[in-house]
Each structure stands twice: as C-alpha cells, then as structure tokens.
Protein backbone atom coordinates (compact mmCIF):
# COMPACT_ATOMS: atom_id res chain seq x y z
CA UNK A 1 28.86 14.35 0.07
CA UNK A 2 27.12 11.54 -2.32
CA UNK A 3 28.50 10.78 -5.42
CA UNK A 4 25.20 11.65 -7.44
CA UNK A 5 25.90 15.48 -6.27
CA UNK A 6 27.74 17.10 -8.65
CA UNK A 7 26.79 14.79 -11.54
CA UNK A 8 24.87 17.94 -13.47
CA UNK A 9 27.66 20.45 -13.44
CA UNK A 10 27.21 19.93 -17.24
CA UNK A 11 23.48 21.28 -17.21
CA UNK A 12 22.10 23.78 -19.76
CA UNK A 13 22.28 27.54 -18.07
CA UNK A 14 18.60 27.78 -18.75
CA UNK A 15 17.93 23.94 -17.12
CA UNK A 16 19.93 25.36 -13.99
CA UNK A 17 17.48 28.43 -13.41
CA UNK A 18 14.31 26.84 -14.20
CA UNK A 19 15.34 24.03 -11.98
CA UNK A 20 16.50 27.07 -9.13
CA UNK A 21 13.43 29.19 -9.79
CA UNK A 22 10.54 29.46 -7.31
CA UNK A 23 8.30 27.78 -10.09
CA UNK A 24 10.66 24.41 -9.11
CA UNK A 25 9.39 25.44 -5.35
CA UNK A 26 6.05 25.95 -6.05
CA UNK A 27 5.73 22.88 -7.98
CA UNK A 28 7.37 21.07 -5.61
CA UNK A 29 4.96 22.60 -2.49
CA UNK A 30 1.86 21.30 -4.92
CA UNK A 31 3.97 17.79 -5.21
CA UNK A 32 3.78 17.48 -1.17
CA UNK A 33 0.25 19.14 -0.22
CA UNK A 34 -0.89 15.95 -2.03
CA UNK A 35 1.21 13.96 -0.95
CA UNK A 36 0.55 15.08 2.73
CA UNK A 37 -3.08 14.72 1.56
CA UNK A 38 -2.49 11.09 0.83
CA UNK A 39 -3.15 11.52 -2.94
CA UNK A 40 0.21 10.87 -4.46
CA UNK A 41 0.35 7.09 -3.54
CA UNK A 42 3.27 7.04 -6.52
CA UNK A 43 5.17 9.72 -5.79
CA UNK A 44 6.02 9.51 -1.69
CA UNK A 45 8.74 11.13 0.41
CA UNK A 46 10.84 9.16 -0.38
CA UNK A 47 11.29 9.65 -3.81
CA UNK A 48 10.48 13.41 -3.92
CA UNK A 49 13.50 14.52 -1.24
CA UNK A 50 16.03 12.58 -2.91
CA UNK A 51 14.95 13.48 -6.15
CA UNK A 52 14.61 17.40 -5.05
CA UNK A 53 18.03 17.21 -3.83
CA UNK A 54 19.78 15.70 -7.08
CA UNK A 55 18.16 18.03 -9.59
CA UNK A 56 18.55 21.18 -6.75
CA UNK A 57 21.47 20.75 -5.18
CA UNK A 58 22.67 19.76 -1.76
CA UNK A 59 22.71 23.68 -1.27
CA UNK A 60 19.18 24.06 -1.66
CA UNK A 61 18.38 21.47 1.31
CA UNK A 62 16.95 24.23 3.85
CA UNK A 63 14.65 25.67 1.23
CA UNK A 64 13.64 21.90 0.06
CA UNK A 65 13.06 21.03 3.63
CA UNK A 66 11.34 23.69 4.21
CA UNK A 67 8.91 23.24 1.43
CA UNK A 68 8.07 19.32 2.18
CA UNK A 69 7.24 19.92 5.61
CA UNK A 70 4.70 23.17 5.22
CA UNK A 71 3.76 21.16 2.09
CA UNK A 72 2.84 17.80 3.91
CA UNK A 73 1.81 19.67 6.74
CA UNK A 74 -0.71 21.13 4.68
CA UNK A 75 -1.89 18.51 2.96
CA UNK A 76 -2.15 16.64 6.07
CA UNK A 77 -4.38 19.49 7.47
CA UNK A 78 -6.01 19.47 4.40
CA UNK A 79 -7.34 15.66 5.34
CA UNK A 80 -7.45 16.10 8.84
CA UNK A 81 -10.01 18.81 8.45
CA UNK A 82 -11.94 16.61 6.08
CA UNK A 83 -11.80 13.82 8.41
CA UNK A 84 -13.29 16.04 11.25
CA UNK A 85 -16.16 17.49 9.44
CA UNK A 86 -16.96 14.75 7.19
CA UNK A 87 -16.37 11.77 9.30
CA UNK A 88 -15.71 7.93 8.82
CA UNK A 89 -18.39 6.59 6.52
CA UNK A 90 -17.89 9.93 3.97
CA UNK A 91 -13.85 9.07 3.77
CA UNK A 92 -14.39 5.34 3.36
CA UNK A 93 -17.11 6.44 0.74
CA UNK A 94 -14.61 8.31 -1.52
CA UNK A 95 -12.89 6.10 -4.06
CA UNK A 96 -9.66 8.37 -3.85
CA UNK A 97 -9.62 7.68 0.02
CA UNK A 98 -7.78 3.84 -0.25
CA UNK A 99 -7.16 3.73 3.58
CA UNK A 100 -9.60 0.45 4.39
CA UNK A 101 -11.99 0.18 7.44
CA UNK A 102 -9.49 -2.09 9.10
CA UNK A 103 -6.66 0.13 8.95
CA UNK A 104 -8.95 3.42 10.15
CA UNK A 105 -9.90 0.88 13.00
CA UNK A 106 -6.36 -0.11 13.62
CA UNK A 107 -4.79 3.43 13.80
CA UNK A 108 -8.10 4.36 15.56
CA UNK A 109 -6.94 2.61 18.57
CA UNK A 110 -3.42 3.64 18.54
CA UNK A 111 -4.74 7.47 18.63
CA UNK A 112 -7.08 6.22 21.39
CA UNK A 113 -4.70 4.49 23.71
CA UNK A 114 -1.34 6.99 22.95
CA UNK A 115 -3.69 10.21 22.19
CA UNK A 116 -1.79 13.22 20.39
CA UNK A 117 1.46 11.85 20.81
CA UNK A 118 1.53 9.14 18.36
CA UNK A 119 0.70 11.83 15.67
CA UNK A 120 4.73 13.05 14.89
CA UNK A 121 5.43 9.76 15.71
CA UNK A 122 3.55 8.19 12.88
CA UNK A 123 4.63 10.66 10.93
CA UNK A 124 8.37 10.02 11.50
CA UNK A 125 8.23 6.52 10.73
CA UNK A 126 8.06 5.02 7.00
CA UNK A 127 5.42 2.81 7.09
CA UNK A 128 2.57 4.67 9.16
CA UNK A 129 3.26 8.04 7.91
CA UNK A 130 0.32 10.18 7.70
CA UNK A 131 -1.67 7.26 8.91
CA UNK A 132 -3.02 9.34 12.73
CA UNK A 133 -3.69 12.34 10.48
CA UNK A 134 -7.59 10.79 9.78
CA UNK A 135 -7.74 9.01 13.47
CA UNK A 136 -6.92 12.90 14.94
CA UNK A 137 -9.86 14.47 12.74
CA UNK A 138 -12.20 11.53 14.16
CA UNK A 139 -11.14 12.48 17.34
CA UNK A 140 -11.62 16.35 16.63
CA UNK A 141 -7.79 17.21 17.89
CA UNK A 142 -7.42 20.75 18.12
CA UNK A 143 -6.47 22.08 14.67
CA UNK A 144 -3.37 24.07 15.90
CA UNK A 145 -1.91 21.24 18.14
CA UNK A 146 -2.54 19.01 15.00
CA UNK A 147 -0.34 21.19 12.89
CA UNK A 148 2.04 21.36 15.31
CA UNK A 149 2.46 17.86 15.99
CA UNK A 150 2.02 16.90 12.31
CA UNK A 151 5.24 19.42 11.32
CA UNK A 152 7.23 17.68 14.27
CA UNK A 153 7.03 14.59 12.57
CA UNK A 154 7.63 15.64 9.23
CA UNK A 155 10.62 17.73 10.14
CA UNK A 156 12.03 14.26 11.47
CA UNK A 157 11.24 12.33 8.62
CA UNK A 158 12.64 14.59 5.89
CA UNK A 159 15.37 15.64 7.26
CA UNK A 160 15.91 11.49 7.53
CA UNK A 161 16.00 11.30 4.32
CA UNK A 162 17.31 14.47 3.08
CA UNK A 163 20.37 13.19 5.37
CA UNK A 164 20.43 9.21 3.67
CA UNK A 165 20.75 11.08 0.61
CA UNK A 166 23.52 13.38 1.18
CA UNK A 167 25.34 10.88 3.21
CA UNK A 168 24.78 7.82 1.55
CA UNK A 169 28.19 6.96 0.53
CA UNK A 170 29.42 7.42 3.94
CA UNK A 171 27.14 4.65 5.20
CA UNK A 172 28.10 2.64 1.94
C-alpha cells in the first residue's frame, strides 16, 4: 500500500463525506469527459487518478476506475463524433482544438496503415493517448466499435496508473 494512503485519517467528518459523496463522482466524471475530449490539457490522467485515489481512498479504486474510463470514453466519443461530422479543416479551425495539421497527418497514417487496432493502443500509451480518437472520426469508424475500442484502452491505461499509485513504494 503507498505511504500517501492513510495520510488523511485526520480529515474533518464533513471533508470525508463530501469527498465520498456522488457529487466527488460526478465532478470527477465532468473532470474526464473533458479530458477524454482533449480539453483539459492541465489536468491529464495522470494527475486526476492519483489525485482521486489520495483524497478517496484506495477503497474507492473500482468506482474511480470506473468513472475515468466511461468519463474519457465519453469525451472521446464526444470528439470522435465531431471529427466525423465536422471534418479536418472545421477541427483545425477551432482555437480550442491544439492538435496541429502535422500531427492529424501523422496519426492519420498510423489509423490508415494499423486501422481500428491502433485505437486502445494509443490510448494505452502516455504520449499518444487520445491521439486516433480524431483519425477514427476522419475515417468514419463505426461509433460502437469506436467506443469499444476507445474503453479497452482506457481501462489499460488507468488501471496503469491507478496501480503506480497504490504500489509505488513497492517499486521504490
């Protein structure tokens, strides 16, 4: 178990529910639909599990888990159906959207020559996470095999981290 578990035993009463209620969850489902969306550039994965699991608990991990991946997997949706319907010049148009032409072209050609696969794929790995959701929209992927593919991933990935964080001291 880390070290950092444990380290609010002290908490307000009050702190501990509010931080345990499903306003924590639903907050926290908000925090990864935009982050799946690719809007919270400053608040990734990486930050929110960890995070999620100090304030939480290591008991709430299948309720966290749960959350970030139908979160992200939403969000990714979210983009992936904007990608399909709107295309490549109305995303690179958008000043939110900071994914550059070179990058779209890049990952374009990784969803051409690996097709659906490389979707959980990307999304397991750090760097390129969410990076085949706009490539699959191009590409008009079928919605459901999207979603699919896009929660395979994500599972992977969180529960990654989720794991770093609880075992952290082991690996230490």
């Amino acid at each position: 178990m880390s070290p950092l578990i444990g380290q609010f035993d002290a908490m307000p009463p009050e702190l501990v529910a509010l931080l345990n209620s499903q306003w924590a969850y639903l907050a926290l489902f908000g925090v990864f639909v935009l982050e799946g969306a690719m809007l919270m550039y400053f608040m990734p994965s990486e930050l929110i599990v960890p995070a999620s699991l100090f304030l939480l608990g290591s008991e709430a991990i299948v309720p966290i888990l749960c959350v970030a991946v139908t979160g992200a997997t939403v969000g990714q949706y979210l983009l992936f159906t904007l990608a399909q319907r709107g295309g490549r010049e109305y995303l690179l148009s958008k000043q939110w959207f900071r994914i550059s032409e070179s990058k779209i072209t890049r990952f374009d050609s990784w969803f051409e020559r690996w097709g659906p696969l490389v979707v959980p794929v990307s999304n397991a790995l750090l760097f390129t996470r969410g990076m085949l959701t706009v490539p699959a929209g191009f590409a008009e992927m079928n919605d459901r095999r999207f979603m699919f593919l896009s929660a395979v991933g994500t599972v992977v990935f969180e529960t990654a981290l989720a794991a770093l964080y609880l075992y952290a001291d082991t690996l230490i």
